[in-house]
PDB file of N, CA and C in Angstrom:
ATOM      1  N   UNK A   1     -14.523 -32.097  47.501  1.00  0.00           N
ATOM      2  CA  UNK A   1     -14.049 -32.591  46.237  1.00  0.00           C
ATOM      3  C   UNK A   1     -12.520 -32.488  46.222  1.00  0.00           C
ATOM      4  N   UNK A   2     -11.748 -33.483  45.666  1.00  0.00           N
ATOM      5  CA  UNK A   2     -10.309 -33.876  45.849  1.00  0.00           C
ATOM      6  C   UNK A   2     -10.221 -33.500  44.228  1.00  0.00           C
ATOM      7  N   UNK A   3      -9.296 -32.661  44.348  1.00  0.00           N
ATOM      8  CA  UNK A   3      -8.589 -32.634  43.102  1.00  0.00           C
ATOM      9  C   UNK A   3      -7.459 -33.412  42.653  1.00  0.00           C
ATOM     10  N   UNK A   4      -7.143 -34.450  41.970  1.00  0.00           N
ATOM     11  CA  UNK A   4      -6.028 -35.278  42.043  1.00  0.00           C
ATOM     12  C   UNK A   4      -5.196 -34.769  40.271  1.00  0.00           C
ATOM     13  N   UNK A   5      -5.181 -34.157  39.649  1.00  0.00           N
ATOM     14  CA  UNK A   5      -4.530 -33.810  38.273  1.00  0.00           C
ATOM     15  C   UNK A   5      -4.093 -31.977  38.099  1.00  0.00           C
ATOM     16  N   UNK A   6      -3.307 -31.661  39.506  1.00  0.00           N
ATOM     17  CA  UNK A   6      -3.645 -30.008  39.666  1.00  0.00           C
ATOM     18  C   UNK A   6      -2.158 -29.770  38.689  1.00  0.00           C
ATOM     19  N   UNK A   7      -2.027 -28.755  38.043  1.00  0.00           N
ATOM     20  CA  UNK A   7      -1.404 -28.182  37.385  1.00  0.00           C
ATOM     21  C   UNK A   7      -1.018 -27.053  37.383  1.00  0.00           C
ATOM     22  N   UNK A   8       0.092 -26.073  37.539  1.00  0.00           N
ATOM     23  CA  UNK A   8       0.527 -24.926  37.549  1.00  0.00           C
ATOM     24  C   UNK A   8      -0.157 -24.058  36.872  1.00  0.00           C
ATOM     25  N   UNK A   9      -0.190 -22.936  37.072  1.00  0.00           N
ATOM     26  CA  UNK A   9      -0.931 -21.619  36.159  1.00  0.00           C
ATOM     27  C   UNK A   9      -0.097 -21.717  34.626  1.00  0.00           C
ATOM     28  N   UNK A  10       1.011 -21.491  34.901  1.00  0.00           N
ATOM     29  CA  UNK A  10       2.241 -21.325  34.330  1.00  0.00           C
ATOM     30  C   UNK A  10       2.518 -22.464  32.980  1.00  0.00           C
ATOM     31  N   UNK A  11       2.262 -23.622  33.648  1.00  0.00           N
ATOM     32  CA  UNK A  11       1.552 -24.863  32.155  1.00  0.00           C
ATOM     33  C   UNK A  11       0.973 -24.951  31.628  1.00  0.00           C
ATOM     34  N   UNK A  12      -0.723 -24.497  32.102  1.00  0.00           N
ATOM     35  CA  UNK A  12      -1.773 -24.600  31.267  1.00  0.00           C
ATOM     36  C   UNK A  12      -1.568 -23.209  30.482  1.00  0.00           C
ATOM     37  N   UNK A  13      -0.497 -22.179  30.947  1.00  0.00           N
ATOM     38  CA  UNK A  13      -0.942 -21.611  29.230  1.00  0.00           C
ATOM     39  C   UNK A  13       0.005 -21.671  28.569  1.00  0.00           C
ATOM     40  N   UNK A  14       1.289 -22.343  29.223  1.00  0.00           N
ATOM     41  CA  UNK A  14       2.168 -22.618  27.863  1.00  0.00           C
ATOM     42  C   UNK A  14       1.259 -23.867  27.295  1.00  0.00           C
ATOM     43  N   UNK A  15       1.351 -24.887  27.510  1.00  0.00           N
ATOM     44  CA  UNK A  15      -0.099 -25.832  26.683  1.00  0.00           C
ATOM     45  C   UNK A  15      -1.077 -25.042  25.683  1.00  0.00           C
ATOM     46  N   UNK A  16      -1.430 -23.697  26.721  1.00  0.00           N
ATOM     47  CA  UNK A  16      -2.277 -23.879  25.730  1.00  0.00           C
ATOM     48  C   UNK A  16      -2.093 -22.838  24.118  1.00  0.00           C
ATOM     49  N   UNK A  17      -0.973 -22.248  24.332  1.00  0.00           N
ATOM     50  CA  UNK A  17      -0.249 -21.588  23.807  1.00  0.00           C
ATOM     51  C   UNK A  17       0.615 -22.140  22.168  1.00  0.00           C
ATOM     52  N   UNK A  18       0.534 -23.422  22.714  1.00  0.00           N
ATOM     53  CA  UNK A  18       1.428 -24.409  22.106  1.00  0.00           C
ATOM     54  C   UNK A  18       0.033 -24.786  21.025  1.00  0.00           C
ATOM     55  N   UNK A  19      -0.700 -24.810  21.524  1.00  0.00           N
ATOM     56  CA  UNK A  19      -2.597 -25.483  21.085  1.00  0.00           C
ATOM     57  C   UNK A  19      -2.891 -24.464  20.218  1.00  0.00           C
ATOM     58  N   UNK A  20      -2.233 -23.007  20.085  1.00  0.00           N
ATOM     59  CA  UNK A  20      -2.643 -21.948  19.790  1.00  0.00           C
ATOM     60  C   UNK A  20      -2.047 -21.308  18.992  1.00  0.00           C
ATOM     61  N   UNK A  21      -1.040 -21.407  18.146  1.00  0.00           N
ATOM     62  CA  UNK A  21       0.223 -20.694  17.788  1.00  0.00           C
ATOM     63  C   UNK A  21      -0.077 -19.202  17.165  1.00  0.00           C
ATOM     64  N   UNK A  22      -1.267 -19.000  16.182  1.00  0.00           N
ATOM     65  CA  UNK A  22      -2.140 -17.751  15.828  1.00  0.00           C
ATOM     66  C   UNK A  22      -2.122 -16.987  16.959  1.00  0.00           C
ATOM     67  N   UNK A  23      -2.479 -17.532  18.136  1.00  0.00           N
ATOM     68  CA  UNK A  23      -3.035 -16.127  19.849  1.00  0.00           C
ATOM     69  C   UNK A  23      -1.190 -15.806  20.362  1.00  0.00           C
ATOM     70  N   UNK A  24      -0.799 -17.358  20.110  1.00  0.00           N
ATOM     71  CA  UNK A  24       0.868 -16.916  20.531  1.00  0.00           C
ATOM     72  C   UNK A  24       1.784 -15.649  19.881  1.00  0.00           C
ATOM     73  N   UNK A  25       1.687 -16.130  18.405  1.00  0.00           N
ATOM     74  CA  UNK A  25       1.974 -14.970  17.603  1.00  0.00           C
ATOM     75  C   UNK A  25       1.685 -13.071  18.062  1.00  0.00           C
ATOM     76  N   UNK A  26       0.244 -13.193  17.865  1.00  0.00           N
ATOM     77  CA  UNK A  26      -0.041 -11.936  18.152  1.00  0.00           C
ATOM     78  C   UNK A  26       0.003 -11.626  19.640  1.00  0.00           C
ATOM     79  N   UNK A  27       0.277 -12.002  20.517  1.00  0.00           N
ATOM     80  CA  UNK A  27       0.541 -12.180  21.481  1.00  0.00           C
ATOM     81  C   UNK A  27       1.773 -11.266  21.556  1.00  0.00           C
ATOM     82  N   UNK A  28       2.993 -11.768  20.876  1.00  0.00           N
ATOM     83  CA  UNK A  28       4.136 -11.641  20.718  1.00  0.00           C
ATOM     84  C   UNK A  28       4.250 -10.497  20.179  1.00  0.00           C
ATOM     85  N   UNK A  29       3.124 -10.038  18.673  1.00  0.00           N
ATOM     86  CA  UNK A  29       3.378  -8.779  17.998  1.00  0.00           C
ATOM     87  C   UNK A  29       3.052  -7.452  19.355  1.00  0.00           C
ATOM     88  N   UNK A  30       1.885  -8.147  19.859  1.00  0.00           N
ATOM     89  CA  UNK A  30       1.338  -6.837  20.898  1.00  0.00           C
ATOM     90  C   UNK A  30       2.543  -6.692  22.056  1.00  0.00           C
ATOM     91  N   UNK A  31       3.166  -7.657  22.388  1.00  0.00           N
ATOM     92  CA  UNK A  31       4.601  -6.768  23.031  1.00  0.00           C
ATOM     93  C   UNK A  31       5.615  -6.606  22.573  1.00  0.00           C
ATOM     94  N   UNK A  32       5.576  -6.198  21.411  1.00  0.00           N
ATOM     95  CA  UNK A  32       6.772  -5.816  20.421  1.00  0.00           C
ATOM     96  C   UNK A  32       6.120  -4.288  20.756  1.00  0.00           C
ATOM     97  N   UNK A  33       5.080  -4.551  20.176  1.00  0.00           N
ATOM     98  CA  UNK A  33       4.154  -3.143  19.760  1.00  0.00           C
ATOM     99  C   UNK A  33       4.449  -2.181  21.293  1.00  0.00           C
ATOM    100  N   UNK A  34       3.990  -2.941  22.308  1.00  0.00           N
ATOM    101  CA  UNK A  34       4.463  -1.959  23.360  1.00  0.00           C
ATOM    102  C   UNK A  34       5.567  -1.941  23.966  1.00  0.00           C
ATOM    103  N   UNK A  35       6.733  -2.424  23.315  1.00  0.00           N
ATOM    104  CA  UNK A  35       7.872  -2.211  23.693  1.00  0.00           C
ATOM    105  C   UNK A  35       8.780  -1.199  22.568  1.00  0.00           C
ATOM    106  N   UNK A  36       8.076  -0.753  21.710  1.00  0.00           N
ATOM    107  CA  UNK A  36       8.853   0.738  20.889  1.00  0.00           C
ATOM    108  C   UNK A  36       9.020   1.329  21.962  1.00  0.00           C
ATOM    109  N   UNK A  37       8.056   2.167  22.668  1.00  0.00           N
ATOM    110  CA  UNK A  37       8.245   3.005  23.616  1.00  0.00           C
ATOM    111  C   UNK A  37       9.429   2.796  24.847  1.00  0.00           C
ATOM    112  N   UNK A  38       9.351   1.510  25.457  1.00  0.00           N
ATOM    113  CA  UNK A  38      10.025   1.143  26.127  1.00  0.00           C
ATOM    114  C   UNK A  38      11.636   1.283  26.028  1.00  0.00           C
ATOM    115  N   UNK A  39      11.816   1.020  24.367  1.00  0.00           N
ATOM    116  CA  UNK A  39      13.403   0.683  23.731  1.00  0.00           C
ATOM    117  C   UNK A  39      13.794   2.284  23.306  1.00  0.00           C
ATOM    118  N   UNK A  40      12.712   3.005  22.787  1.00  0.00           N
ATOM    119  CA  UNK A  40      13.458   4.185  22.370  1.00  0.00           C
ATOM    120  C   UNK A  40      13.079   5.434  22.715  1.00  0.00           C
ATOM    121  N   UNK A  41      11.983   5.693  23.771  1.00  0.00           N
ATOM    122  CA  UNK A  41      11.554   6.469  24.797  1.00  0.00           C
ATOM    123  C   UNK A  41      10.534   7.239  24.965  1.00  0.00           C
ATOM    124  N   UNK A  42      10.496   7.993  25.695  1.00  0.00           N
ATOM    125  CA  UNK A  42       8.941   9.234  25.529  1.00  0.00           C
ATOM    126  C   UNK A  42       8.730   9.840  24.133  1.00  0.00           C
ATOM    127  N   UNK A  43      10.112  10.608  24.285  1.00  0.00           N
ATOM    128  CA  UNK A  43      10.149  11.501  23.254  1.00  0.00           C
ATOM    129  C   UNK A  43       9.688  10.423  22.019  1.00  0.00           C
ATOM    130  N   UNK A  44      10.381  10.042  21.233  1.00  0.00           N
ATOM    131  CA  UNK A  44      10.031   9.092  20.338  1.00  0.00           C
ATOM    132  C   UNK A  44       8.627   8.737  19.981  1.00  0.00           C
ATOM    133  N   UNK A  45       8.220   8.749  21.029  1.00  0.00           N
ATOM    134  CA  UNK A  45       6.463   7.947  20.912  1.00  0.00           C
ATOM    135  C   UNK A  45       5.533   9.154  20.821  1.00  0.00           C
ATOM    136  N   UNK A  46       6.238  10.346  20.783  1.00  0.00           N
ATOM    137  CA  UNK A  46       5.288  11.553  20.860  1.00  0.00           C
ATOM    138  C   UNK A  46       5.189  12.030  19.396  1.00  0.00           C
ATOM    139  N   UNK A  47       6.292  11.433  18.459  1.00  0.00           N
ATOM    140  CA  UNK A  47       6.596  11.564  17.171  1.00  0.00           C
ATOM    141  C   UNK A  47       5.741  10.460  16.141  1.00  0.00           C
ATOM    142  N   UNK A  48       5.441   9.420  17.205  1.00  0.00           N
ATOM    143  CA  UNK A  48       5.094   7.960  16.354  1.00  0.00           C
ATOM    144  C   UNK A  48       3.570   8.098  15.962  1.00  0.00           C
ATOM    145  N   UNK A  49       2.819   8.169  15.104  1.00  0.00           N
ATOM    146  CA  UNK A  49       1.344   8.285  14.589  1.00  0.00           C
ATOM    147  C   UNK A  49       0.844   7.228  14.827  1.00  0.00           C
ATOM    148  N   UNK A  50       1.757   5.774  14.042  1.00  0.00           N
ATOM    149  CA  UNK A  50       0.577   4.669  13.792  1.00  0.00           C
ATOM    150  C   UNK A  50       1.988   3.545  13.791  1.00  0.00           C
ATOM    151  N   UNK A  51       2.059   2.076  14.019  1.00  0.00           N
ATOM    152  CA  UNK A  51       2.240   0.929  14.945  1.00  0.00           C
ATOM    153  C   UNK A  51       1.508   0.018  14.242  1.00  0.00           C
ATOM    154  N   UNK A  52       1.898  -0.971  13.365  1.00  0.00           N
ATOM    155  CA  UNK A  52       1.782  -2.010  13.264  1.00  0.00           C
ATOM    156  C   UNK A  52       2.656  -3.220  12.395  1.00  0.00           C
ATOM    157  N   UNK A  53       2.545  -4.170  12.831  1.00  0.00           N
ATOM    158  CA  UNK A  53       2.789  -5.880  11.812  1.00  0.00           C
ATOM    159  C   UNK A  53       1.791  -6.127  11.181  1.00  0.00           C
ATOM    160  N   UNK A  54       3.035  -6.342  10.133  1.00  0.00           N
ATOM    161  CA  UNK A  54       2.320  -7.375   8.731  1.00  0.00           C
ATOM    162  C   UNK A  54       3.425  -8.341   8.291  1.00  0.00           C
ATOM    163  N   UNK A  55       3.045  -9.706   7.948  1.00  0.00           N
ATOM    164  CA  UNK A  55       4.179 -10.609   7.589  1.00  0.00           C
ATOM    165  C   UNK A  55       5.427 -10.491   8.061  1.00  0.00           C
ATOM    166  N   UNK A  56       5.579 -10.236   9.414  1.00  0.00           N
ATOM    167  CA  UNK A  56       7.192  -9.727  10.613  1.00  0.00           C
ATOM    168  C   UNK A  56       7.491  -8.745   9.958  1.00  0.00           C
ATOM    169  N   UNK A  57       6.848  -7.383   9.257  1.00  0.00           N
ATOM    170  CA  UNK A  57       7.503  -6.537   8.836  1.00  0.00           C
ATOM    171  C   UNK A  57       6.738  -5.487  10.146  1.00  0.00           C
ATOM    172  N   UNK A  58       7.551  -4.390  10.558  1.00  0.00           N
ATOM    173  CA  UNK A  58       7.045  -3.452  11.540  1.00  0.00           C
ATOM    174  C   UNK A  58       6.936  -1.923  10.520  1.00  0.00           C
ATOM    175  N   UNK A  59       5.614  -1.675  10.665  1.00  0.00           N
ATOM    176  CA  UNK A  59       5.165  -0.363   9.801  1.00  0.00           C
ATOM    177  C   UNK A  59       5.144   0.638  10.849  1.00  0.00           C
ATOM    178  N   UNK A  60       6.576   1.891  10.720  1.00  0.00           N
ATOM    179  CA  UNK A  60       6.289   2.675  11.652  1.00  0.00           C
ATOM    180  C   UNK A  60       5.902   4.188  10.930  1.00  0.00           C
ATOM    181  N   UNK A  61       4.954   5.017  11.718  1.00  0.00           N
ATOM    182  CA  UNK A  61       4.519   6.051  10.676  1.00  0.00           C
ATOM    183  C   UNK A  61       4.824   7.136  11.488  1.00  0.00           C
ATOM    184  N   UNK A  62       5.991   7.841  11.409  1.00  0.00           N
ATOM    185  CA  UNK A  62       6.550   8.870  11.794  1.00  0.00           C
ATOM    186  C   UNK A  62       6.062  10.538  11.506  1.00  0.00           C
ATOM    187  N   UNK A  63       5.642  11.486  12.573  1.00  0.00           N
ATOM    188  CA  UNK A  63       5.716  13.115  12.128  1.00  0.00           C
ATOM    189  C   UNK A  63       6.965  13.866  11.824  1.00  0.00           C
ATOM    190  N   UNK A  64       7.886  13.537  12.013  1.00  0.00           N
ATOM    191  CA  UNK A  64       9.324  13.770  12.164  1.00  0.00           C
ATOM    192  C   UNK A  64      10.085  13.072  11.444  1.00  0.00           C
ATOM    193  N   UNK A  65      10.514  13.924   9.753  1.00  0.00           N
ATOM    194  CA  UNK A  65      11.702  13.878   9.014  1.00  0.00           C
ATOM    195  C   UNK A  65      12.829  13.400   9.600  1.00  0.00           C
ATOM    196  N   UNK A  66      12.938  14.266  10.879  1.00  0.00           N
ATOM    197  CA  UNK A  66      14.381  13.807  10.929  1.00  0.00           C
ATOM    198  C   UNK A  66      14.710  12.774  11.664  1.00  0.00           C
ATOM    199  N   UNK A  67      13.875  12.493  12.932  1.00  0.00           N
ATOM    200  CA  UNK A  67      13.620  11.259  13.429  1.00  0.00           C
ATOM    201  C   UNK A  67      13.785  10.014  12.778  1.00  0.00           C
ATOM    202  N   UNK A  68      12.995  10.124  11.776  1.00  0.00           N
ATOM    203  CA  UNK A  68      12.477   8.759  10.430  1.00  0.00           C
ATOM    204  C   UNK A  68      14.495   8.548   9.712  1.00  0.00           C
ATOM    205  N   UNK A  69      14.925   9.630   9.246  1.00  0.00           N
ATOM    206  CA  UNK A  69      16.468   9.603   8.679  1.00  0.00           C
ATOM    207  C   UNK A  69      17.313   9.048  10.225  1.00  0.00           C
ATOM    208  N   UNK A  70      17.205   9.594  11.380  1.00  0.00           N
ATOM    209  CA  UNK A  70      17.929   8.897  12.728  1.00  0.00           C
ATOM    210  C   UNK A  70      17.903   7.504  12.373  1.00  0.00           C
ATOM    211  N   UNK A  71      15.809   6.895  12.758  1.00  0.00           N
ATOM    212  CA  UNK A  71      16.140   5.659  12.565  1.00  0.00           C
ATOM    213  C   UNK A  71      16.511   4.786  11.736  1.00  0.00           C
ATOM    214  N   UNK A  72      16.486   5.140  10.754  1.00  0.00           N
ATOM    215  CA  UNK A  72      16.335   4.567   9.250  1.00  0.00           C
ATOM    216  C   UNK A  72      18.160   4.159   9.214  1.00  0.00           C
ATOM    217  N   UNK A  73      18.943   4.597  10.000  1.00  0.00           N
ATOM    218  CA  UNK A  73      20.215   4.630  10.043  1.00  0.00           C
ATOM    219  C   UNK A  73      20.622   3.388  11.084  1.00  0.00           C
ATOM    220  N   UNK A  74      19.626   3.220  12.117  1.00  0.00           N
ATOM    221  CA  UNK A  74      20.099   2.178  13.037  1.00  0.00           C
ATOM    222  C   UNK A  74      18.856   1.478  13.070  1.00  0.00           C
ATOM    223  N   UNK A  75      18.310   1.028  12.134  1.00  0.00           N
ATOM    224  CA  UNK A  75      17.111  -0.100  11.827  1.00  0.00           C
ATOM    225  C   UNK A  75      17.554  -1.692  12.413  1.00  0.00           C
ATOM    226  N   UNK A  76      18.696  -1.815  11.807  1.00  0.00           N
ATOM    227  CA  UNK A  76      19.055  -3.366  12.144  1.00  0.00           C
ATOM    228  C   UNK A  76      18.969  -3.666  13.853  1.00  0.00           C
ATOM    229  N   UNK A  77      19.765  -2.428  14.279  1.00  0.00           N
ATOM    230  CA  UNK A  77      19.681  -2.695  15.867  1.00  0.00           C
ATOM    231  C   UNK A  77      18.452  -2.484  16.650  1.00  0.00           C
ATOM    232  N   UNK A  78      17.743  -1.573  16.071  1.00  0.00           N
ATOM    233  CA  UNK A  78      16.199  -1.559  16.478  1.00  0.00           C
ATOM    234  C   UNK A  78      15.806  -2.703  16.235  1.00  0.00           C
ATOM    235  N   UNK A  79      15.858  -3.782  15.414  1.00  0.00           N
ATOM    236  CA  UNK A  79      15.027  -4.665  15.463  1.00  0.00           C
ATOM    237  C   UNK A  79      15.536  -5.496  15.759  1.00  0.00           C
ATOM    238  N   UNK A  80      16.629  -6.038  16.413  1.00  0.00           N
ATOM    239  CA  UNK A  80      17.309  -6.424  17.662  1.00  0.00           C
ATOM    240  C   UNK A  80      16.925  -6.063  18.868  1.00  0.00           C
ATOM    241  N   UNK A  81      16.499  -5.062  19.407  1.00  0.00           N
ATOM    242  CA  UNK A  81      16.330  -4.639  20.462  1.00  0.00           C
ATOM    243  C   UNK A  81      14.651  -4.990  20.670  1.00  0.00           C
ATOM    244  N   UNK A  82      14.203  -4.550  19.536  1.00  0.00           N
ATOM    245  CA  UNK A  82      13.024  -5.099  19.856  1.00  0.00           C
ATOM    246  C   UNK A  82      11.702  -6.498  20.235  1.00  0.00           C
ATOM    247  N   UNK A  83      13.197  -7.310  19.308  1.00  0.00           N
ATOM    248  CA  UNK A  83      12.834  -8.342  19.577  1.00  0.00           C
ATOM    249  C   UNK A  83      13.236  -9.075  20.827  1.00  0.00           C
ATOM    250  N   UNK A  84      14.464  -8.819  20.665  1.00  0.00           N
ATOM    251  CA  UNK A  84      15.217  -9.047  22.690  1.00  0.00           C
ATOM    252  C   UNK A  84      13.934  -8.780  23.533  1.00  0.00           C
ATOM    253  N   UNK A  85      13.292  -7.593  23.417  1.00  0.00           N
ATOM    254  CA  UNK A  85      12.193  -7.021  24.391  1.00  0.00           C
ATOM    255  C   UNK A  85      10.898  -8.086  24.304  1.00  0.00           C
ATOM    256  N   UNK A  86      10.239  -8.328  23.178  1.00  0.00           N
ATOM    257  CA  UNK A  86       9.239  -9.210  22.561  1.00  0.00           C
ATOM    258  C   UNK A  86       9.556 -11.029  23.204  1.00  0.00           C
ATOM    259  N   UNK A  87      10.870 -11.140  23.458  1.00  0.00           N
ATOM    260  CA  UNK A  87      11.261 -12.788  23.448  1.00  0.00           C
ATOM    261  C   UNK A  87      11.310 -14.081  22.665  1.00  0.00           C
ATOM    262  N   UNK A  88      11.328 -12.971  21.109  1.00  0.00           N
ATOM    263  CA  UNK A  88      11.889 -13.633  20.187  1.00  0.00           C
ATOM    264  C   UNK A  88      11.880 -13.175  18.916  1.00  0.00           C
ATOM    265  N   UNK A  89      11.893 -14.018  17.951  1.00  0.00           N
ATOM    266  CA  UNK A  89      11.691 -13.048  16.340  1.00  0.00           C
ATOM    267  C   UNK A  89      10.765 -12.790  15.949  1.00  0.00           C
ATOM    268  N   UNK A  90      10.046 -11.423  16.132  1.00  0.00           N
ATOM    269  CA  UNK A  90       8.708 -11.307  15.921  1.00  0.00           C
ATOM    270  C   UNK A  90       9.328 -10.615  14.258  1.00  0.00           C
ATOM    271  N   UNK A  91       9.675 -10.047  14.332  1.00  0.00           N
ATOM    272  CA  UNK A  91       9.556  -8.976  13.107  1.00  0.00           C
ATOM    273  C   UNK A  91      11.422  -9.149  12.379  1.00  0.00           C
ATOM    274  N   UNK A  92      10.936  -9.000  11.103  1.00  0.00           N
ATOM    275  CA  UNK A  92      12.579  -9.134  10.366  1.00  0.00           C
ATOM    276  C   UNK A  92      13.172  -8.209   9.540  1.00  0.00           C
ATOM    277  N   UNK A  93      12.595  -6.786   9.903  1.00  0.00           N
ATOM    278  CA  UNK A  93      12.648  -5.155   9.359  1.00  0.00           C
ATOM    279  C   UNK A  93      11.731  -4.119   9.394  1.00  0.00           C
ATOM    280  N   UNK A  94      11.757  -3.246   9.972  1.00  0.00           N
ATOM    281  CA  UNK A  94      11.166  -1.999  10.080  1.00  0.00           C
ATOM    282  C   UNK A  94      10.974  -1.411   8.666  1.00  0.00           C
ATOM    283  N   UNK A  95       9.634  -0.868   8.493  1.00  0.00           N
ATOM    284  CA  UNK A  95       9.524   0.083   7.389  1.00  0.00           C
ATOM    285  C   UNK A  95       8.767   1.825   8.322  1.00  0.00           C
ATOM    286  N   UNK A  96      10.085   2.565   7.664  1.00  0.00           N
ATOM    287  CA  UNK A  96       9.823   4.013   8.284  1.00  0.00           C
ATOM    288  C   UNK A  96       8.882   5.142   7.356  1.00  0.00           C
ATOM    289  N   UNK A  97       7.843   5.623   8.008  1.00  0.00           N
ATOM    290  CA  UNK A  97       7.543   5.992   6.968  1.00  0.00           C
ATOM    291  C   UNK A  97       6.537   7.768   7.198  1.00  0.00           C
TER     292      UNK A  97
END
């Protein structure tokens, strides 16, 4: 059997991605989600309880007072950084909590 219409890996899921924008999205939230750790480190993630999006807002639920006052101070650039990491605008403010 001759295949004559072959296509890259790499197209069919931007296609289908494009077909999809809901799987793209969360797609996008779930490597936001695992890129906290990545952007602000071990320590950090040993402090972090609970991780999630709602409407591009990022709900972070902190054990650590003082941690939560650190970030709460450099929010804007966290969510710069995080989205740099993600590959685009997933989220448009952190809530610390």
């Amino acid at each position: 059997m001759k295949r004559t219409q072959t296509q890259s890996l790499g197209n069919v899921l931007a296609e289908f991605m494009q077909e999809n924008p809901q799987l793209a999205e969360k797609l996008a939230e779930t490597r936001l989600i695992n890129a906290w750790e990545k952007v602000l480190g071990n320590l950090t993630m040993r402090y972090t309880t609970s991780l999630f999006i709602k409407n591009k807002v990022l709900y972070v639920k902190l054990s650590s007072s003082v941690l939560r006052s650190e970030l709460m101070m450099c929010r804007e650039q966290l969510v710069r950084n995080l989205n740099r990491e993600a590959g685009g605008e997933v989220i448009r403010d952190i809530v610390l909590s």
